[in-house]
PDB file of N, CA and C in Angstrom:
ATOM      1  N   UNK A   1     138.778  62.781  96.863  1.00  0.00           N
ATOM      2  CA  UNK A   1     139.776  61.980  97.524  1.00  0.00           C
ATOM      3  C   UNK A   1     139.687  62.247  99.022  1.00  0.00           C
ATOM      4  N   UNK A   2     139.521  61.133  99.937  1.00  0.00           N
ATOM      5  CA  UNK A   2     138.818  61.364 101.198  1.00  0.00           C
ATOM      6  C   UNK A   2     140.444  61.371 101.764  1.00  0.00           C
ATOM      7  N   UNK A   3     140.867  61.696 102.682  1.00  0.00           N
ATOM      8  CA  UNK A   3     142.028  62.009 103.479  1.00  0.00           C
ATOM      9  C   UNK A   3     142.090  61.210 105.077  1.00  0.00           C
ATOM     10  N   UNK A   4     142.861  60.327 105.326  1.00  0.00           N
ATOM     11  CA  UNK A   4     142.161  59.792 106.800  1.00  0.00           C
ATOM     12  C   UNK A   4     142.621  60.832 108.049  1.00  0.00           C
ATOM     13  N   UNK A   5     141.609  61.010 109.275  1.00  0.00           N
ATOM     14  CA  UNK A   5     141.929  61.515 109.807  1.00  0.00           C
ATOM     15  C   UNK A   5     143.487  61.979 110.810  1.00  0.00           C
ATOM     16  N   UNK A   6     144.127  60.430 111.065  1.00  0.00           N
ATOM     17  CA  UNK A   6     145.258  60.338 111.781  1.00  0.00           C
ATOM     18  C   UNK A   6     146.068  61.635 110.527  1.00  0.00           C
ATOM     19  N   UNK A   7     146.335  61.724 109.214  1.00  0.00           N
ATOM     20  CA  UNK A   7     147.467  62.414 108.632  1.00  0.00           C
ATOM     21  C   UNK A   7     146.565  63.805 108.392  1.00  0.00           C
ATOM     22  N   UNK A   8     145.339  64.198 109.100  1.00  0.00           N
ATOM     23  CA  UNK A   8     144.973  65.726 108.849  1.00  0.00           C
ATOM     24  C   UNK A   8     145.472  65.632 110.597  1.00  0.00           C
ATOM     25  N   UNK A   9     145.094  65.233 111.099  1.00  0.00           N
ATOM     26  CA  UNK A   9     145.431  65.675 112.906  1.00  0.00           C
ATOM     27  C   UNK A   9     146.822  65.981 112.600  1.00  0.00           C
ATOM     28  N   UNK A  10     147.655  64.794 112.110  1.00  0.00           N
ATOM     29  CA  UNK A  10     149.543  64.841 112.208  1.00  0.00           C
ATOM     30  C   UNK A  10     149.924  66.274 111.991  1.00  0.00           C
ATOM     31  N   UNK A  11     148.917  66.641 110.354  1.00  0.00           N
ATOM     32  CA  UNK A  11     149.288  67.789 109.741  1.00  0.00           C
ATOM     33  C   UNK A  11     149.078  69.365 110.454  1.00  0.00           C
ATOM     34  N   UNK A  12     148.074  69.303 111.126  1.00  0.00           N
ATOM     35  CA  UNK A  12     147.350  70.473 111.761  1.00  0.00           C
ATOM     36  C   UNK A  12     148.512  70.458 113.586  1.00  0.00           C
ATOM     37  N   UNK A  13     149.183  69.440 113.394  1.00  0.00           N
ATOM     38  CA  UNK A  13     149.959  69.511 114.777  1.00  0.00           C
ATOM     39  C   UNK A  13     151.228  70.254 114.414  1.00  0.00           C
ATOM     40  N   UNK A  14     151.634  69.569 112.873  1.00  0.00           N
ATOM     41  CA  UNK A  14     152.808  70.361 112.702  1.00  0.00           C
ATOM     42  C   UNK A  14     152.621  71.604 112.264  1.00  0.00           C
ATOM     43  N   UNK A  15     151.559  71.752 111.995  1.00  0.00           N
ATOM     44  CA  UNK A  15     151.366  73.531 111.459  1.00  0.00           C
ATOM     45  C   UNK A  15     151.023  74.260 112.610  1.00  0.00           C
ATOM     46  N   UNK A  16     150.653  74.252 114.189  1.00  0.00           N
ATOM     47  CA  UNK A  16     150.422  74.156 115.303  1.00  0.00           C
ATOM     48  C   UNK A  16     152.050  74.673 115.577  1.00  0.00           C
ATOM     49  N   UNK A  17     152.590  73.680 115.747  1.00  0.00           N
ATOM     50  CA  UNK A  17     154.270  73.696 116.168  1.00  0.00           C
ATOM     51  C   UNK A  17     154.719  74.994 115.585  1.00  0.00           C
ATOM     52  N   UNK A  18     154.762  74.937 113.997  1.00  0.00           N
ATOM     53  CA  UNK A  18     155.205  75.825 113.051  1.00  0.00           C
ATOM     54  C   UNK A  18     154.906  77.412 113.741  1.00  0.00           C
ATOM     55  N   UNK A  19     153.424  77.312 113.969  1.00  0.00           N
ATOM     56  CA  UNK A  19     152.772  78.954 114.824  1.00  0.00           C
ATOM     57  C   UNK A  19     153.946  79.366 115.893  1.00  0.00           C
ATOM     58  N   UNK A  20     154.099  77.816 116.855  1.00  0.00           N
ATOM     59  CA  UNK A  20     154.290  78.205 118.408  1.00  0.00           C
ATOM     60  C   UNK A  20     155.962  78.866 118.272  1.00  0.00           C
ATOM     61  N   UNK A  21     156.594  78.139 117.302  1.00  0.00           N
ATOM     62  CA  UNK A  21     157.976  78.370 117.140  1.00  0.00           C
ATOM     63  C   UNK A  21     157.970  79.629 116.379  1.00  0.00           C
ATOM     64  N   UNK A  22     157.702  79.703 115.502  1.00  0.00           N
ATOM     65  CA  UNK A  22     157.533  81.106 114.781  1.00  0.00           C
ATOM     66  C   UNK A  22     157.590  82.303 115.939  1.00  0.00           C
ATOM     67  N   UNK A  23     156.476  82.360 117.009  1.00  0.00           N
ATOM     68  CA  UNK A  23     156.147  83.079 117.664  1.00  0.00           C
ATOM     69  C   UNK A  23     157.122  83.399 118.836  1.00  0.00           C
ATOM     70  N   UNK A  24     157.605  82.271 119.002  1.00  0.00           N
ATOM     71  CA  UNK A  24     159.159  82.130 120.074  1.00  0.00           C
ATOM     72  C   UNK A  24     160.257  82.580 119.502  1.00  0.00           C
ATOM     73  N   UNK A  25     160.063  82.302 117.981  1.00  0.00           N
ATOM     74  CA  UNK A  25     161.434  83.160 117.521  1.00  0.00           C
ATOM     75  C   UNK A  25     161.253  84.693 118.237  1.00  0.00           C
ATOM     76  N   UNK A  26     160.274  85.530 117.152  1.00  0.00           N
ATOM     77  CA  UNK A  26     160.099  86.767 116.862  1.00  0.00           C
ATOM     78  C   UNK A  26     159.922  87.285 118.124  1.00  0.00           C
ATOM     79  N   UNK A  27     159.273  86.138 119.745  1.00  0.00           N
ATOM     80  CA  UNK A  27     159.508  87.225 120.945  1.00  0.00           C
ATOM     81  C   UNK A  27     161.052  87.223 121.503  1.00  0.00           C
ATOM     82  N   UNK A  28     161.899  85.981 121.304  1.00  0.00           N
ATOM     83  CA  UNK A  28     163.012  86.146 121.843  1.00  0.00           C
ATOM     84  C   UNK A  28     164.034  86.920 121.006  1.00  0.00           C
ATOM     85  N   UNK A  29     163.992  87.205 119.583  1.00  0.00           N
ATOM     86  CA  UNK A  29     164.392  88.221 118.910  1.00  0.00           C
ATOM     87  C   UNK A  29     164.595  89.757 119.786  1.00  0.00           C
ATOM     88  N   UNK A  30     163.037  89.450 119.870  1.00  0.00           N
ATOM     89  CA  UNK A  30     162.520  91.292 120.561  1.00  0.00           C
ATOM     90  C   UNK A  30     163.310  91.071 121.564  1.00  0.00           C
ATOM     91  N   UNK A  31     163.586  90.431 122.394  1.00  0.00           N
ATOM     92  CA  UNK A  31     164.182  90.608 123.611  1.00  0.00           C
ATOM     93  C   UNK A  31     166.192  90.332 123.445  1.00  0.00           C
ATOM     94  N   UNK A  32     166.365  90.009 122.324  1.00  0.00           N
ATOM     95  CA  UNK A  32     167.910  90.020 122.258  1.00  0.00           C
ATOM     96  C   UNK A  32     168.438  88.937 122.476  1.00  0.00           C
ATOM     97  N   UNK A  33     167.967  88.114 122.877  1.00  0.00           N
ATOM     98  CA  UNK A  33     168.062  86.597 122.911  1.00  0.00           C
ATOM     99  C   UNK A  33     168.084  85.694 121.691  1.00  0.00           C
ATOM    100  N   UNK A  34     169.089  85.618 121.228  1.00  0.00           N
ATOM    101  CA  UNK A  34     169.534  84.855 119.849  1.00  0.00           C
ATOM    102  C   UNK A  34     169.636  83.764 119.825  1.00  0.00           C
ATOM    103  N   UNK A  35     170.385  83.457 121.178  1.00  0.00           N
ATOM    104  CA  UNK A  35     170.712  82.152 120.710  1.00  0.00           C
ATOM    105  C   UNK A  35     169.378  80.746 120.787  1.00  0.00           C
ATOM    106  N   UNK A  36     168.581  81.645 121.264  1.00  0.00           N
ATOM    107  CA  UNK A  36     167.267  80.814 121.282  1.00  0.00           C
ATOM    108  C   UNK A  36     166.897  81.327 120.227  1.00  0.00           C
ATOM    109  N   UNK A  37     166.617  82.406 119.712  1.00  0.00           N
ATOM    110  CA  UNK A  37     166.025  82.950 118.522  1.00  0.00           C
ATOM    111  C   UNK A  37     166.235  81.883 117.267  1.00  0.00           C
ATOM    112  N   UNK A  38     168.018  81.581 117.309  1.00  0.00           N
ATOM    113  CA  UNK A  38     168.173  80.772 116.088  1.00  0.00           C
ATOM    114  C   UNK A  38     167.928  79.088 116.290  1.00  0.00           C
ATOM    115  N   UNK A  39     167.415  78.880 118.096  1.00  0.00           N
ATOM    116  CA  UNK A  39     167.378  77.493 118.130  1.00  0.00           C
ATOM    117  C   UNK A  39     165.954  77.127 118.032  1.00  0.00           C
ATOM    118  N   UNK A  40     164.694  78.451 117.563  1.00  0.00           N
ATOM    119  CA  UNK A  40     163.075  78.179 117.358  1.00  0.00           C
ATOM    120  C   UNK A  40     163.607  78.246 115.513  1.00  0.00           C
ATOM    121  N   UNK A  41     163.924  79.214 115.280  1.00  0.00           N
ATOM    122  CA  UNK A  41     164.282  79.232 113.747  1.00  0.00           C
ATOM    123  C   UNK A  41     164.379  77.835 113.015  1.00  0.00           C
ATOM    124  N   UNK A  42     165.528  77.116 113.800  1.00  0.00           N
ATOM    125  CA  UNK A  42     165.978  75.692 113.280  1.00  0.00           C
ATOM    126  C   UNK A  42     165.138  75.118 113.246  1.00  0.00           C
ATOM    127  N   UNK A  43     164.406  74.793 114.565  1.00  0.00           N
ATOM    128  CA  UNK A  43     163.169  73.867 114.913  1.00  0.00           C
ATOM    129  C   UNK A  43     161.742  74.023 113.999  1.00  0.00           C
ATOM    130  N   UNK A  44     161.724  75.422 113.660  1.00  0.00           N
ATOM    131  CA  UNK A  44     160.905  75.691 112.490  1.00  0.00           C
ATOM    132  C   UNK A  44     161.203  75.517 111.191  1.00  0.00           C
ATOM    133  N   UNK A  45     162.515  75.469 110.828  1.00  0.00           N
ATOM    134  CA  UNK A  45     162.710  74.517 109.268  1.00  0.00           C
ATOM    135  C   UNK A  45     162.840  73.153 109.146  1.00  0.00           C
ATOM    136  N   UNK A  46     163.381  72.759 110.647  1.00  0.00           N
ATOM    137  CA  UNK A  46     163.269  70.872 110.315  1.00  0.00           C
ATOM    138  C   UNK A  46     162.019  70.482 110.407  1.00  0.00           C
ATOM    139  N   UNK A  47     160.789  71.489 110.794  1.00  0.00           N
ATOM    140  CA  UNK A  47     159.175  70.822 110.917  1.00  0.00           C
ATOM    141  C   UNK A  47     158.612  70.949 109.186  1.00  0.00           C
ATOM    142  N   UNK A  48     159.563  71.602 107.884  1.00  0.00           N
ATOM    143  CA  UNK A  48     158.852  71.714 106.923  1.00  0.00           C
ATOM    144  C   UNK A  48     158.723  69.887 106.390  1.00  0.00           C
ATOM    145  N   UNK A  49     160.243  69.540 106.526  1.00  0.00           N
ATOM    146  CA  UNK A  49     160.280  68.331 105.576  1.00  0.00           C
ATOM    147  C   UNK A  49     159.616  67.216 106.336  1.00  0.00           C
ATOM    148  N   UNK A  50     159.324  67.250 107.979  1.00  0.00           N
ATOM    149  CA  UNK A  50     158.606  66.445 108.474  1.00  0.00           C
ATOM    150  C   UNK A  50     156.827  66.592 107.851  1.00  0.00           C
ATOM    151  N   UNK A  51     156.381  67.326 107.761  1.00  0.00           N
ATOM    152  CA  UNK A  51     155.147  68.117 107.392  1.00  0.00           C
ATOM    153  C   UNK A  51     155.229  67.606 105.843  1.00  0.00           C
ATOM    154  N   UNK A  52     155.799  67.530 105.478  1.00  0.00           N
ATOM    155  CA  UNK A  52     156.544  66.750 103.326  1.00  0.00           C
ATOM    156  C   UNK A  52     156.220  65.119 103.815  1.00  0.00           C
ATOM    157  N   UNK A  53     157.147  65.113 104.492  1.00  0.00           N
ATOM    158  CA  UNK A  53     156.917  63.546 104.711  1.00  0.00           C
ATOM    159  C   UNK A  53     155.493  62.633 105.171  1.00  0.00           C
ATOM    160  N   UNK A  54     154.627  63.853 106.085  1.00  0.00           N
ATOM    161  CA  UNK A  54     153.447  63.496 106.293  1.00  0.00           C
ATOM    162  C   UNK A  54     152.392  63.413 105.521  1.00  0.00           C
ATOM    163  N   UNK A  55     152.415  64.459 104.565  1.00  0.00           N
ATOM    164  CA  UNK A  55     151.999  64.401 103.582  1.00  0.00           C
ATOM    165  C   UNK A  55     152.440  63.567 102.058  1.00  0.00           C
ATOM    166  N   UNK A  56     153.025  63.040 102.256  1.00  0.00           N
ATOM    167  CA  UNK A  56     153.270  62.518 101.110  1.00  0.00           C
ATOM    168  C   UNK A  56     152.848  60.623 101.234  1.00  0.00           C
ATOM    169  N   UNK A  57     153.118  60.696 102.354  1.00  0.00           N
ATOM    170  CA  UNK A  57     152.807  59.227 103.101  1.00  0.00           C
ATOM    171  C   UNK A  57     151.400  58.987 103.246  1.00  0.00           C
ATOM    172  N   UNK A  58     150.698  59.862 103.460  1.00  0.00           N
ATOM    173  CA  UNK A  58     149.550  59.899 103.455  1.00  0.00           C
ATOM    174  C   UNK A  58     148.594  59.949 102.162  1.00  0.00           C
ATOM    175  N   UNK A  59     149.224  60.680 101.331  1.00  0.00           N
ATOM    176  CA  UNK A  59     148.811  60.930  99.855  1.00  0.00           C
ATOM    177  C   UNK A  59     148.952  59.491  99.028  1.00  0.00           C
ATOM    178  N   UNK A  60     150.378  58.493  99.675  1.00  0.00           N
ATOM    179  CA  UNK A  60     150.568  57.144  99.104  1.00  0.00           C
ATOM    180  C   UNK A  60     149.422  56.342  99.577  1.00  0.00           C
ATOM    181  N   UNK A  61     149.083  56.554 100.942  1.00  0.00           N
ATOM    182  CA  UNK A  61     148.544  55.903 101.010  1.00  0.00           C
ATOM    183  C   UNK A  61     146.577  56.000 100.845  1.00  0.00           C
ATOM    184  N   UNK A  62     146.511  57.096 100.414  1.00  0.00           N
ATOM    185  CA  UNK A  62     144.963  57.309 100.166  1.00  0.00           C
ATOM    186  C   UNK A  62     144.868  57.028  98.684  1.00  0.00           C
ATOM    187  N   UNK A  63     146.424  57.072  97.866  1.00  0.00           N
ATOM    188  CA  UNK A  63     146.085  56.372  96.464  1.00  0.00           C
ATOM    189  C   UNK A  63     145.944  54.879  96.013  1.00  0.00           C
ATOM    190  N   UNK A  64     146.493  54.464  97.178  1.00  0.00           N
ATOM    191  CA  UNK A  64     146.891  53.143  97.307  1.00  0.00           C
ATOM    192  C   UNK A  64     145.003  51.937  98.004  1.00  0.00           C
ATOM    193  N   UNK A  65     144.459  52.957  98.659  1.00  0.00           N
ATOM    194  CA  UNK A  65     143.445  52.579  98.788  1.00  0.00           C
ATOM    195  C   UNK A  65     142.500  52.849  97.596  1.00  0.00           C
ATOM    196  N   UNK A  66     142.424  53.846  96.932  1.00  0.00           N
ATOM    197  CA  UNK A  66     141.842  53.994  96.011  1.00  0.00           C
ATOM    198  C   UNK A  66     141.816  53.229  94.646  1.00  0.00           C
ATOM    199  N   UNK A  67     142.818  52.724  94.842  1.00  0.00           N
ATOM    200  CA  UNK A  67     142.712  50.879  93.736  1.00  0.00           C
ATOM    201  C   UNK A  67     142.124  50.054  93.846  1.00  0.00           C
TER     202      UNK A  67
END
């Protein structure tokens, strides 16, 4: 099942994001800074269901060609 490129780029951006925020949490943690801590946190769970949605749209539509 071939995958088109536009929904592997989409995907590899949001897993990209996922790194950068992750990494912004855990340094503004270290530094005591919370209230950013919990505003990379957030930004890193609303990128799962976007990352669901990309994938799933994409999966419709590579089955949908495959008919």
């Amino acid at each position: 099942m071939m995958r088109s490129y536009r929904g592997v780029l989409l995907l590899c951006a949001v897993l990209m994001l996922n790194i950068i925020f992750t990494q912004r949490a855990i340094h503004h943690y270290y530094y005591e800074n919370y209230e950013q801590t919990i505003m990379f946190a957030i930004a890193n769970v609303i990128m799962v269901p976007i990352a669901c949605l990309i994938y799933k749209q994409e999966r419709f539509v590579t089955s949908k060609e495959k008919k």
